[in-house]
Protein backbone atom coordinates (compact mmCIF):
# COMPACT_ATOMS: atom_id res chain seq x y z
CA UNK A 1 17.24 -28.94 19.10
CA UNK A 2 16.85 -27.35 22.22
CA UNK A 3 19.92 -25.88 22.28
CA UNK A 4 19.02 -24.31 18.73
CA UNK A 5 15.75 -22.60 20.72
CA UNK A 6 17.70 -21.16 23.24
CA UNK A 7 19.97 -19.75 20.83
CA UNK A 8 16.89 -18.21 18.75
CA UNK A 9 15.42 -17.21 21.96
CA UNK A 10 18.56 -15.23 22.98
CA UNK A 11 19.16 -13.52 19.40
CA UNK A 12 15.20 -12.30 20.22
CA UNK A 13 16.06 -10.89 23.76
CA UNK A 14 18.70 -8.90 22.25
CA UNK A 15 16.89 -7.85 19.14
CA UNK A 16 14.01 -6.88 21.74
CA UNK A 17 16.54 -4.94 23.77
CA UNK A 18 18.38 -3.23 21.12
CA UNK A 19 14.91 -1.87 19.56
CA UNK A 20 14.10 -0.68 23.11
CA UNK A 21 17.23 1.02 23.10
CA UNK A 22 16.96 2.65 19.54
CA UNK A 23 13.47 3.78 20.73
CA UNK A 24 14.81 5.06 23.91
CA UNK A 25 17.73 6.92 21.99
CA UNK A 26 14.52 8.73 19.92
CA UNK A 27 12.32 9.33 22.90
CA UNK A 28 9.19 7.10 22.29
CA UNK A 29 6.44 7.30 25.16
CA UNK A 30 7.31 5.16 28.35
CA UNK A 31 4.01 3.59 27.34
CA UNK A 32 4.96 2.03 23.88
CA UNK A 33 8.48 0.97 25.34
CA UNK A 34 6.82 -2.67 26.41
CA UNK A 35 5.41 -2.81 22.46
CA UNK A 36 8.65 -1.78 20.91
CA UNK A 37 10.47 -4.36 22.61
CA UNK A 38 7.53 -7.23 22.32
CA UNK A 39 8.06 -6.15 18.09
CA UNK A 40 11.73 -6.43 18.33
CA UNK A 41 11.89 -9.35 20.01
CA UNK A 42 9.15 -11.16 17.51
CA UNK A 43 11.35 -9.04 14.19
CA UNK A 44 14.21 -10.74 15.60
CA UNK A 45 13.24 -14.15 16.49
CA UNK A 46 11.45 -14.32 12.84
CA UNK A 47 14.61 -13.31 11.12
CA UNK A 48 17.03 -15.48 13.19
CA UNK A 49 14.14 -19.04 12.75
CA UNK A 50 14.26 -17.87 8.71
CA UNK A 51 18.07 -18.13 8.55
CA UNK A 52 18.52 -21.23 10.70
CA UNK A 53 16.19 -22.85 8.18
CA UNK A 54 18.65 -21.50 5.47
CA UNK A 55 16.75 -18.76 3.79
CA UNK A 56 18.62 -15.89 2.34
CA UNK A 57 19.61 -13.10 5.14
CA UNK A 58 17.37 -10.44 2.38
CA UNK A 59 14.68 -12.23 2.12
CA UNK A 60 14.87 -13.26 6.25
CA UNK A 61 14.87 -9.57 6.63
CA UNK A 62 12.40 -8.96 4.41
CA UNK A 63 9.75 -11.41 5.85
CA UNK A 64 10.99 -9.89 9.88
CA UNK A 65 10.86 -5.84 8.97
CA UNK A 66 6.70 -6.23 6.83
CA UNK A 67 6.05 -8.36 10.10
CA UNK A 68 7.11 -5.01 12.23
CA UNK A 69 5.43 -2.82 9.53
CA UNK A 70 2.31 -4.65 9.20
CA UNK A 71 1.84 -5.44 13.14
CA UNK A 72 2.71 -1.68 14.06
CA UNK A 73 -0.17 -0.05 11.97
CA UNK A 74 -3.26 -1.79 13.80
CA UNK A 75 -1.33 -1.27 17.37
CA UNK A 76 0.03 2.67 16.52
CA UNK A 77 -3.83 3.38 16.16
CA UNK A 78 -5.08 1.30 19.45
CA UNK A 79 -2.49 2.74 21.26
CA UNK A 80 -3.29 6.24 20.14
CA UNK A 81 0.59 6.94 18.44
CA UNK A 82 2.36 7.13 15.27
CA UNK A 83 3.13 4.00 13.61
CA UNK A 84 6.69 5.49 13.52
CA UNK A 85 6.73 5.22 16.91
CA UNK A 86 6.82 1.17 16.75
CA UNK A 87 8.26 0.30 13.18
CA UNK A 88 11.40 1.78 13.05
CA UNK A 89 13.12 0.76 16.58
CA UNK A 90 12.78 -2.33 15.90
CA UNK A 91 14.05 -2.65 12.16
CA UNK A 92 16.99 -0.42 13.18
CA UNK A 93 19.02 -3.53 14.44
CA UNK A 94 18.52 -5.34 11.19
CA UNK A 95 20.84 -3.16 9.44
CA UNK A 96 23.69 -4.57 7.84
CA UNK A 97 26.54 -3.28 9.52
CA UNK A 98 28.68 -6.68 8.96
CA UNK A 99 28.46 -6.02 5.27
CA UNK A 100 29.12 -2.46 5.36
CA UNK A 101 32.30 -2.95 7.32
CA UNK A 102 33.16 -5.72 5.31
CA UNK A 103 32.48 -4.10 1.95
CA UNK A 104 34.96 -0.49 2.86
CA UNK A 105 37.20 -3.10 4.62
CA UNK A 106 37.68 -4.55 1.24
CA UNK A 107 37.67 -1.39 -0.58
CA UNK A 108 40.35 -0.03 1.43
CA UNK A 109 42.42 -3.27 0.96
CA UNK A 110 41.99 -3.03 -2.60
CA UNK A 111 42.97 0.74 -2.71
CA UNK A 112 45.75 1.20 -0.48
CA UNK A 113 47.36 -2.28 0.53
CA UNK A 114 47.19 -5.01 -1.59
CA UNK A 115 49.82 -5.39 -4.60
CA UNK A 116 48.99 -9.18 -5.43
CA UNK A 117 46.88 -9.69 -8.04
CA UNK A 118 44.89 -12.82 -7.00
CA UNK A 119 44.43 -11.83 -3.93
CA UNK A 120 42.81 -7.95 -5.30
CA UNK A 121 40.41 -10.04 -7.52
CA UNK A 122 39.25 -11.69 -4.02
CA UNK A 123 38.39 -8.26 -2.94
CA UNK A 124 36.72 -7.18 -5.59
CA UNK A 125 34.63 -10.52 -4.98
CA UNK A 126 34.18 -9.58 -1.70
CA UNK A 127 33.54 -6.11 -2.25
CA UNK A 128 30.96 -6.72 -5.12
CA UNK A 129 29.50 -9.70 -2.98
CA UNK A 130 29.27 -7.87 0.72
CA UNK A 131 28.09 -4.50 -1.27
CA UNK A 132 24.77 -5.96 -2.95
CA UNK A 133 23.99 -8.23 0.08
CA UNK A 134 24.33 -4.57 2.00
CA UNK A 135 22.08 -2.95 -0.58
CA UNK A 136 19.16 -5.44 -1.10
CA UNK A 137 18.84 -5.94 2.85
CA UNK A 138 18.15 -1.88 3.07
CA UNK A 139 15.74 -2.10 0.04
CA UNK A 140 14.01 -4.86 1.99
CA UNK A 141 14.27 -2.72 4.86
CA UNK A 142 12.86 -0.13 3.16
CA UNK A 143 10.39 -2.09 1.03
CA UNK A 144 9.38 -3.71 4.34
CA UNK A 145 8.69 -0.48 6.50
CA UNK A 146 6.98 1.72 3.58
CA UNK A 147 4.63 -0.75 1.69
CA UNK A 148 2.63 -1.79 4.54
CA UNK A 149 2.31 1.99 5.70
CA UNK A 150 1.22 2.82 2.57
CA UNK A 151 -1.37 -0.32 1.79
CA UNK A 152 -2.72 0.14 5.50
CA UNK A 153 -3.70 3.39 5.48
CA UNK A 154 -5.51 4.72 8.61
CA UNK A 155 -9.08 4.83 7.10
CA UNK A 156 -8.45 1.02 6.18
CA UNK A 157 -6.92 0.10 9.83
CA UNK A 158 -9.75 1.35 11.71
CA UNK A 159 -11.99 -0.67 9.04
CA UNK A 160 -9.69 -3.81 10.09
CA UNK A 161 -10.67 -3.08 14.01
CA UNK A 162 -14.14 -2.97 13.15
């Protein structure tokens, strides 16, 4: 059990530092870097608890990235910057690189290498499989990051601070 926490708790550091370093890579203020990390760190500690309890990694995602998007919309107006500023560093690391490489890994076997047939029809399982898991973790990334931003608007934030 404990061991599990640390575990969770060092997936978070790194999520933290990887959005810091995304938002450092687009030049966000030196005063949101503290926020950007503290919303990396709680995107990636969500994400990691959801799939240690055995959710899906989409709908893990999901649940981490309208966290961020929901979060970043009251602090982008106390902190007087875009919400752009803090929602997409930290979302950045939950793309699914993994499934990319593994889906053109797969293609490329299939294309250029592999002449057994059993083994090709494992490609195409893994290309079909890795491919959609790709696809629906950007639409949750995207459907995370862009429904908040557009339910919160910033006449209904500043009603929320009130």
């Amino acid at each position: 059990m404990l061991e599990t926490i640390i575990k969770l708790l060092e997936v978070a550091i790194w999520s933290g530092i990887a959005a810091l370093g995304f938002g450092l890579l687009f030049n966000i203020p030196r005063k949101t870097m503290i926020t950007v990390f503290v919303l990396g760190f709680a995107a990636g500690l969500i994400k990691f608890t959801l799939l240690n309890f055995g959710f899906n990694i989409v709908l893990a995602t999901l649940i981490a990235v309208i966290f961020v998007g929901v979060v970043s919309m009251p602090l982008a107006h106390k902190i007087h910057h875009p919400p752009v500023v803090f929602c997409i560093p930290p979302v950045i690391p939950m793309i699914p690189g993994y499934f990319a490489y593994k889906t053109v890994l797969s293609v490329m076997n299939f294309i250029f290498i592999e002449e057994d047939v059993e083994k090709r029809l494992a490609l195409i399982d893994s290309i079909f499989s890795n491919g959609f898991t790709m696809f629906f973790i950007l639409i949750s990334i995207t459907l995370g990051i862009s429904l908040p931003m557009l339910i919160l608007r910033k006449n209904t934030v500043k009603k929320l601070e009130n």
